[in-house]
Protein backbone atom coordinates (compact mmCIF):
# COMPACT_ATOMS: atom_id res chain seq x y z
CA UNK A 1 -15.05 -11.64 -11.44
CA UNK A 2 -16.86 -8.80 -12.86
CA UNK A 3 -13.84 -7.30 -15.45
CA UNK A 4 -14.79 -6.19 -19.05
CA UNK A 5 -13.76 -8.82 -21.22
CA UNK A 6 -10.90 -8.85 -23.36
CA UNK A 7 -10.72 -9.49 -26.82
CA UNK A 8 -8.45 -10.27 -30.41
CA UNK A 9 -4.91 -10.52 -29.67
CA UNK A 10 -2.23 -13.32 -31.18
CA UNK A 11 -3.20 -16.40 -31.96
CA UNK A 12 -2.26 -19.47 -29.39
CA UNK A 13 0.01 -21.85 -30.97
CA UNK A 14 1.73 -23.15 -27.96
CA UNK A 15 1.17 -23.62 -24.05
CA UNK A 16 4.65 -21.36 -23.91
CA UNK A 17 2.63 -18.71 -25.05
CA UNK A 18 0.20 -18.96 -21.72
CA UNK A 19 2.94 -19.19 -20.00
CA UNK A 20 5.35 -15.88 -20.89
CA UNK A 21 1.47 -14.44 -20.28
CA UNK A 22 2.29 -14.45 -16.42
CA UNK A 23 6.16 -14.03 -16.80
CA UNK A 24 5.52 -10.73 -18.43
CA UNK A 25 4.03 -9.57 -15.47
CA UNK A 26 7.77 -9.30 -13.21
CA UNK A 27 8.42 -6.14 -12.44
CA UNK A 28 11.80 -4.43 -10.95
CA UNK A 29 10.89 -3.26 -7.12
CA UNK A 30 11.27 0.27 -7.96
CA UNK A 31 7.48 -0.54 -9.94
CA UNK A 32 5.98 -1.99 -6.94
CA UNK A 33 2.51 -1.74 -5.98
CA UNK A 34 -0.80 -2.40 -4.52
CA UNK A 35 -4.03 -2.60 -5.11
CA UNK A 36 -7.54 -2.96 -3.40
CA UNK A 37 -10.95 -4.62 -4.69
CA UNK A 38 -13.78 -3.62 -2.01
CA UNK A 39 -17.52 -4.63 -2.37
CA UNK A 40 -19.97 -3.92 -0.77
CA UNK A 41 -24.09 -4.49 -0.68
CA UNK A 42 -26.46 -1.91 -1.60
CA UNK A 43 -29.95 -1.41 0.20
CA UNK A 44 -32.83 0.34 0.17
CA UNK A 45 -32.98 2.55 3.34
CA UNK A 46 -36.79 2.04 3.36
CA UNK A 47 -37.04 -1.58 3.61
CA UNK A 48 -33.63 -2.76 3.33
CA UNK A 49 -34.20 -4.83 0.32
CA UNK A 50 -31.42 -4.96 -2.39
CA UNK A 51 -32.35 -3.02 -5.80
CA UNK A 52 -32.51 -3.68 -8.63
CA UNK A 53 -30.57 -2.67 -11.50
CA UNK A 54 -33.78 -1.07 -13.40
CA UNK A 55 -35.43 1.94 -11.66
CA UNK A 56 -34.81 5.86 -10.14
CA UNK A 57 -33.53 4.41 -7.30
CA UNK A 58 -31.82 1.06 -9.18
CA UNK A 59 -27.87 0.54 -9.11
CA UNK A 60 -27.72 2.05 -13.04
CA UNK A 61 -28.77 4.75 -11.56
CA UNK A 62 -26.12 5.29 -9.02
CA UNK A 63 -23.42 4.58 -12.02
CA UNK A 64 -24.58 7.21 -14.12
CA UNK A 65 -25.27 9.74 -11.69
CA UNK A 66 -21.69 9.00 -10.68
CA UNK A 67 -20.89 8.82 -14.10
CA UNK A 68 -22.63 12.57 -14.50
CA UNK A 69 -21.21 14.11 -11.15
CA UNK A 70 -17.64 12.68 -10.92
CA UNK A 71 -16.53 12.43 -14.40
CA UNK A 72 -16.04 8.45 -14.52
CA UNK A 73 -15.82 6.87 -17.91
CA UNK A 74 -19.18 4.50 -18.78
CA UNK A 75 -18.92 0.83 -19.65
CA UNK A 76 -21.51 -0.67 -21.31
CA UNK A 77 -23.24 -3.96 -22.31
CA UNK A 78 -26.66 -4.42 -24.40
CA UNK A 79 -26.96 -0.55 -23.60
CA UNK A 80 -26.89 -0.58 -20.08
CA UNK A 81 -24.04 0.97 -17.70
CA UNK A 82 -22.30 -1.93 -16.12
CA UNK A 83 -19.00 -0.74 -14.99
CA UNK A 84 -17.28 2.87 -14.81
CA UNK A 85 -13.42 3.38 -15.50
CA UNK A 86 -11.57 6.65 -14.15
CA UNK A 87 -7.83 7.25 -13.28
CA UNK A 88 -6.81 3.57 -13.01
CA UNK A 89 -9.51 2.69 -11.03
CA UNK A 90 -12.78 0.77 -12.02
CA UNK A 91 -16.34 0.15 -10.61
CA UNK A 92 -17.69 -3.05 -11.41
CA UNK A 93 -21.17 -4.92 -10.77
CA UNK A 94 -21.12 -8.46 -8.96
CA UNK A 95 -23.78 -10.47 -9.82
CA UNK A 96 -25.94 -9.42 -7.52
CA UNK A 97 -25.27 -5.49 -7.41
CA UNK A 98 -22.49 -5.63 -5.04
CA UNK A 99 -21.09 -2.66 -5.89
CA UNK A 100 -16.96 -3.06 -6.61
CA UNK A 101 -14.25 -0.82 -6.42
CA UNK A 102 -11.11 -1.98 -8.37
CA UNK A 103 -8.25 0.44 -7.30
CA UNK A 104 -5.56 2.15 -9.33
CA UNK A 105 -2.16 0.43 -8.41
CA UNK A 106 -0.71 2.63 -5.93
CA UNK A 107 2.51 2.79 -3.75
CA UNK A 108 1.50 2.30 -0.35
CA UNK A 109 -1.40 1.81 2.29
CA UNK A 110 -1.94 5.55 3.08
CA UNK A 111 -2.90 6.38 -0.93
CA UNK A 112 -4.61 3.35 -1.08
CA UNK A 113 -7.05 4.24 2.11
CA UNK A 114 -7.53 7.73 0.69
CA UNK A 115 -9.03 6.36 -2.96
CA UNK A 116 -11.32 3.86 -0.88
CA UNK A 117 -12.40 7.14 1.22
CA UNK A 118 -13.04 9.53 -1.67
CA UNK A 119 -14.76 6.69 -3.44
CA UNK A 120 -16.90 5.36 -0.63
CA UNK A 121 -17.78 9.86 -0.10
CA UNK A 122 -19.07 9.91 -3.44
CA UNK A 123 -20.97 6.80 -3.16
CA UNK A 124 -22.29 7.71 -0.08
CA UNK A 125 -23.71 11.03 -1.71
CA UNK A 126 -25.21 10.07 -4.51
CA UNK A 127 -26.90 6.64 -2.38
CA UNK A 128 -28.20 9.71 0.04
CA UNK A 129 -29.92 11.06 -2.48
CA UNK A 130 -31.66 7.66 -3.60
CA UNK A 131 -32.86 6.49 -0.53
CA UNK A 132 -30.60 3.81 -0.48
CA UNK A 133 -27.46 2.92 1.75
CA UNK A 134 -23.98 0.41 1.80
CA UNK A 135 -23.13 -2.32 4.06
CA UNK A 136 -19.83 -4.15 4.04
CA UNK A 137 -20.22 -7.44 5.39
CA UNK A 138 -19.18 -10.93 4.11
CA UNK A 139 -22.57 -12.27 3.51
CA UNK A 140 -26.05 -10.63 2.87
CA UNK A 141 -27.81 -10.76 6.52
CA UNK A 142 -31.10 -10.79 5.79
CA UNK A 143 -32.55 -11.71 2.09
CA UNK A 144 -33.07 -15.01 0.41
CA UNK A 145 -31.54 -15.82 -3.30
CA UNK A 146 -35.05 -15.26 -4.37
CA UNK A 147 -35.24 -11.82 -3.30
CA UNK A 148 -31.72 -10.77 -4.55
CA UNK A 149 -32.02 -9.56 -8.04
CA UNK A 150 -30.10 -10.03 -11.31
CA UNK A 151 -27.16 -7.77 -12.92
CA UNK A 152 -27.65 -7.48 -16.65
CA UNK A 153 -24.50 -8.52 -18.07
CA UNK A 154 -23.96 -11.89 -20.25
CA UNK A 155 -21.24 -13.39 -18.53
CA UNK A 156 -23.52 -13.73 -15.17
CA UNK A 157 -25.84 -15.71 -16.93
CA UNK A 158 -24.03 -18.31 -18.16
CA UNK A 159 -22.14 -18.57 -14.61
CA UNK A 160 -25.42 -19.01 -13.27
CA UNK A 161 -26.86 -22.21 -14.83
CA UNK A 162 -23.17 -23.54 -15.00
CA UNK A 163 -23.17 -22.85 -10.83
CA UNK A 164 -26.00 -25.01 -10.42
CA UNK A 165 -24.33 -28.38 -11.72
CA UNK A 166 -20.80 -28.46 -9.94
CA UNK A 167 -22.10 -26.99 -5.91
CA UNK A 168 -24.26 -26.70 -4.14
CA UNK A 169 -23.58 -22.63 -3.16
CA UNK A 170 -22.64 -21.57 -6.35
CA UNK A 171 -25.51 -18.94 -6.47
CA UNK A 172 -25.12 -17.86 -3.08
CA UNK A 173 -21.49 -16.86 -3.64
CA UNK A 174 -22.95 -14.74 -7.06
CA UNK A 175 -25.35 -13.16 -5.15
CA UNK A 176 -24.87 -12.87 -1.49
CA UNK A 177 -21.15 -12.65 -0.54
CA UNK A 178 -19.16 -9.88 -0.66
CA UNK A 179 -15.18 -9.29 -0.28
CA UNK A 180 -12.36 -7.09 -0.12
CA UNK A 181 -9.29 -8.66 -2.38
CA UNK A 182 -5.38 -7.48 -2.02
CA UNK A 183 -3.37 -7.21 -5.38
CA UNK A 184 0.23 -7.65 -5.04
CA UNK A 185 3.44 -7.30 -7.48
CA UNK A 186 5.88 -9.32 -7.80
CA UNK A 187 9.73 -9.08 -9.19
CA UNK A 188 10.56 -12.92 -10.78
CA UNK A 189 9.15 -16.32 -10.79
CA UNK A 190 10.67 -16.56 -7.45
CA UNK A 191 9.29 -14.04 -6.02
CA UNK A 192 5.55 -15.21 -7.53
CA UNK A 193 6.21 -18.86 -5.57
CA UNK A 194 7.55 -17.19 -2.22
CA UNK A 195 4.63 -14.49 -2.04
CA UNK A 196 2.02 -17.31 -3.27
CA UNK A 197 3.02 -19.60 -0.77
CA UNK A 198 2.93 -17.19 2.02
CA UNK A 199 -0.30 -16.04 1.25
CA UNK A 200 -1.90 -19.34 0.69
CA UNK A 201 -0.40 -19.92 4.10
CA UNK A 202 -1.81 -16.94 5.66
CA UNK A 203 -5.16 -16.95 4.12
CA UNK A 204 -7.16 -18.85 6.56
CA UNK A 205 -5.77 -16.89 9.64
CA UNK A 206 -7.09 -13.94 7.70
CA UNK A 207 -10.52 -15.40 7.13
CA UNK A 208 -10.69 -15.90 11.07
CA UNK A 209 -9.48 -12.35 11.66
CA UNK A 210 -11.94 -10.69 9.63
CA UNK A 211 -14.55 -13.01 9.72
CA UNK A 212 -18.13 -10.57 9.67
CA UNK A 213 -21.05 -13.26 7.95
CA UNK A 214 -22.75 -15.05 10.87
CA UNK A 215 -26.24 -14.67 9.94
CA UNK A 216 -28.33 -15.95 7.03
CA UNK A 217 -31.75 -14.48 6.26
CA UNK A 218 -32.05 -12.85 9.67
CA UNK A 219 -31.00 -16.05 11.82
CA UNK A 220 -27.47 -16.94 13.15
CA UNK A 221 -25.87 -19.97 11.51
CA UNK A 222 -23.36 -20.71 14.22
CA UNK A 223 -20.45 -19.86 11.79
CA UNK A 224 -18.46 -17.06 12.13
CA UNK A 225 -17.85 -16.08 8.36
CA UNK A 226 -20.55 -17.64 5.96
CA UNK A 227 -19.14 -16.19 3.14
CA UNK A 228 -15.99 -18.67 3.85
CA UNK A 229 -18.23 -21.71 4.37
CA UNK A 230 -19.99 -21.12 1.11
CA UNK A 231 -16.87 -21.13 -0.81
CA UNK A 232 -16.47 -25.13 0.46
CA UNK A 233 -19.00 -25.87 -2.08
CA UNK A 234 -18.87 -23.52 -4.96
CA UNK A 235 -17.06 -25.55 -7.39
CA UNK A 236 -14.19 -27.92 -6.71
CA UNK A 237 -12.48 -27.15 -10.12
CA UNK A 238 -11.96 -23.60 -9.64
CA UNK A 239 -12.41 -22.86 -5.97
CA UNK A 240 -10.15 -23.13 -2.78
CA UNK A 241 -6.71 -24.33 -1.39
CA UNK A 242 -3.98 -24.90 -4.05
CA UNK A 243 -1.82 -27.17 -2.75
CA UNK A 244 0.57 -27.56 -5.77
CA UNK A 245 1.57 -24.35 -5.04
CA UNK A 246 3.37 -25.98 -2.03
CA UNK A 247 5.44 -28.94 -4.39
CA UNK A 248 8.53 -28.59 -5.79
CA UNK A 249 8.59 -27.04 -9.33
CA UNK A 250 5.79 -24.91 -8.71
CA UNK A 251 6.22 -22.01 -10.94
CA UNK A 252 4.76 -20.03 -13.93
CA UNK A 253 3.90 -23.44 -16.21
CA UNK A 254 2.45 -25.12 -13.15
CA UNK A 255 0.00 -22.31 -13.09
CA UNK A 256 -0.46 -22.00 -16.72
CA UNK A 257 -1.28 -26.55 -16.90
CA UNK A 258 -3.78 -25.71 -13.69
CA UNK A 259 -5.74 -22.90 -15.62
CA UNK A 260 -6.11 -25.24 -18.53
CA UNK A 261 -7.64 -27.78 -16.60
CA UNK A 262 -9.82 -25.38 -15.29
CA UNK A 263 -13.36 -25.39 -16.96
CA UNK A 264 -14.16 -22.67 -19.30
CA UNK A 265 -17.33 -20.32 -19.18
CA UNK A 266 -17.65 -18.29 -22.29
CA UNK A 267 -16.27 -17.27 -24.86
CA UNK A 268 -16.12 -12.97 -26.02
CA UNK A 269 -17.40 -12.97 -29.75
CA UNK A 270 -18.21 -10.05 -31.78
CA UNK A 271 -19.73 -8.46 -28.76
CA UNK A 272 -21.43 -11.45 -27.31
CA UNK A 273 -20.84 -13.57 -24.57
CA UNK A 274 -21.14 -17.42 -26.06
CA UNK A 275 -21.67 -19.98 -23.48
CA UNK A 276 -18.91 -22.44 -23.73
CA UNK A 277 -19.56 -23.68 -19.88
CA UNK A 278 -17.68 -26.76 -19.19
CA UNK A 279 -15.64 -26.74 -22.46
CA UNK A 280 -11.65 -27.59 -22.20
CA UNK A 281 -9.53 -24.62 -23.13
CA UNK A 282 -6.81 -27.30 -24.40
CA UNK A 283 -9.38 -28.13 -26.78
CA UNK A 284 -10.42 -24.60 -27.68
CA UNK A 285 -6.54 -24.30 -28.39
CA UNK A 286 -7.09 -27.28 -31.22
CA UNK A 287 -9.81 -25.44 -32.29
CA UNK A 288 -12.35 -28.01 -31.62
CA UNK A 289 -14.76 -26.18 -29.35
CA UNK A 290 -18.37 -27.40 -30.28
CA UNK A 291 -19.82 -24.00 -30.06
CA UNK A 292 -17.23 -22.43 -32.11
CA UNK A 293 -15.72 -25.12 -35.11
CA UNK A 294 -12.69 -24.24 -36.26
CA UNK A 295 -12.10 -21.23 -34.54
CA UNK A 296 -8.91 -20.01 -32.70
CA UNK A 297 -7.98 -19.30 -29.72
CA UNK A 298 -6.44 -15.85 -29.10
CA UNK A 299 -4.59 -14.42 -26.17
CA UNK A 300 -8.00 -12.54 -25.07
CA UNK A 301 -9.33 -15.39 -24.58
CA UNK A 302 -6.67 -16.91 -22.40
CA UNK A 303 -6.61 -13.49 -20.46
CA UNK A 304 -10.61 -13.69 -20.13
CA UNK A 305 -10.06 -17.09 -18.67
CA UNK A 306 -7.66 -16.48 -16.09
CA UNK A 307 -10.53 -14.01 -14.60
CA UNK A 308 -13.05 -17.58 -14.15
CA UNK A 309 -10.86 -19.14 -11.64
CA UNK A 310 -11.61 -18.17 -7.73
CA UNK A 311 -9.14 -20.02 -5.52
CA UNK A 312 -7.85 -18.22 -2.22
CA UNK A 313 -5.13 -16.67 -4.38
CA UNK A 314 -4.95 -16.45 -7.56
CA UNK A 315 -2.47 -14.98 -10.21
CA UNK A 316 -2.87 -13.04 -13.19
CA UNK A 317 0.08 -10.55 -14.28
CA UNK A 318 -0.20 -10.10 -10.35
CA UNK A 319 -1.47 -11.97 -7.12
């Protein structure tokens, strides 16, 4: 959710266009691999309340002392540090300051558990040093959506008034949930509909496997997994089970026709984010956004997009 945006590229002049978008992602099986997204909450060690991103002991800090210490790459919006890049591997901001590793794409479990290792060390030291400390649970435990606080970056803004007119939970997925995502390759459009399918299918056995929310704002709630319950009323249009994956035909187009259905939230413009919340990206293709008359779609914008939709699985140039 929390990528840099994208920006420029060709012009859209046909849905075909969208589609070869995903295509071009196949890859042979010799060029494999995996990849791991792994959040986790930050807290003060003092009173256990989440910090902000302002302050000596605020998440910027902990980016740009990693930034200083471990050679990572700063990102940056309006001035402030909001993500770090460094050998294929990013560190992103949820809304909330959940703190997010996205890992390099790597060849197998063992190099995968060894970047989430170094990564969590040098997190750990440089926390240690600020008083504060991780936890890795599904849902925040103990704070309200009142006391969570705000990441600066545009995009989280206009997700958050747009969140409050589709669900009812919208805000607490932004703010209190955390996750840990999979990334997986695939070799052709058949491969894509096999591997989607069969994770679809095995998605809710791993939601009761791992389930690790049961408490909200210090009380049990008589679920197992919170985070999963909130995600029931999020927002219907981008959110859940896809069951069109299951029907015949299912393929690269059927994709491309659901992610153009799919509201849009902004749109990346000479540095800004421009709220475009509920707009139709068919439309934006005709160039008849209201925010932006007359103005083209480009394939930046189409790959921004593909990053607003939240289902159980979800494809880009991977699943």
């Amino acid at each position: 959710m929390a990528a840099p945006p994208s920006s420029g590229g060709d012009p859209i002049t046909s849905k075909q266009q969208l589609v070869d978008w995903f295509a071009v992602g196949s890859k042979p099986k010799s060029d494999w691999r995996i990849g791991t997204e792994h959040e986790k909450f930050m807290f003060r060690l003092s009173d256990f309340s989440r910090p902000e991103y302002e302050g000596p002991d605020g998440i910027g800090a902990i980016l740009n002392t990693l930034a200083d210490r471990f050679g990572w790459t700063r990102l940056k919006e309006d001035g402030n540090t909001v993500a770090l890049t460094r050998d294929g591997c990013n560190i992103t901001l949820e809304p909330g300051g959940q703190f997010e590793l996205s890992g390099a794409p790597v060849e197998n479990l063992h190099q995968t558990c060894s970047e989430a290792n170094a990564h969590l060390n040098e997190t750990r030291e440089v926390c240690a040093e600020l008083g504060l400390g991780m936890l890795g649970v599904g849902f925040d435990p103990i704070w309200s959506r009142a006391e969570v606080p705000w990441m600066p970056k545009g995009r989280y803004k206009i997700m958050r008034e747009y969140m409050q007119k589709v669900g009812t939970r919208g805000l607490d997925m932004m703010q209190r949930t955390c996750t840990i995502q999979t990334n997986l390759d695939f070799g052709s459009e058949a491969d894509m509909v096999e591997k989607f399918r069969i994770s679809l299918a095995l998605q809710p056995l791993a939601t009761a496997l791992f389930a690790d929310s049961p408490f909200v704002e210090g009380k049990p709630t008589g679920r197992v997994s919170e985070r999963s319950f909130v995600w029931t009323d999020t927002d219907p249009d981008r959110c859940g089970m896809l069951e069109f994956v299951f029907e015949d035909g299912f393929g690269f187009e059927r994709y491309a026709d659901y992610m153009l259905d799919v509201p849009m939230y902004f749109a990346f413009r000479n540095g800004d984010y421009m709220d475009v919340s509920g707009e139709s990206f068919r439309e934006f293709m005709k160039g008849k956004l209201p925010q932006l008359p007359g103005e083209e779609a480009h394939m930046g914008d189409w790959s921004d997009h593909i990053t607003t939709a939240f289902p159980e699985v979800r494809m880009k140039r991977f699943l």
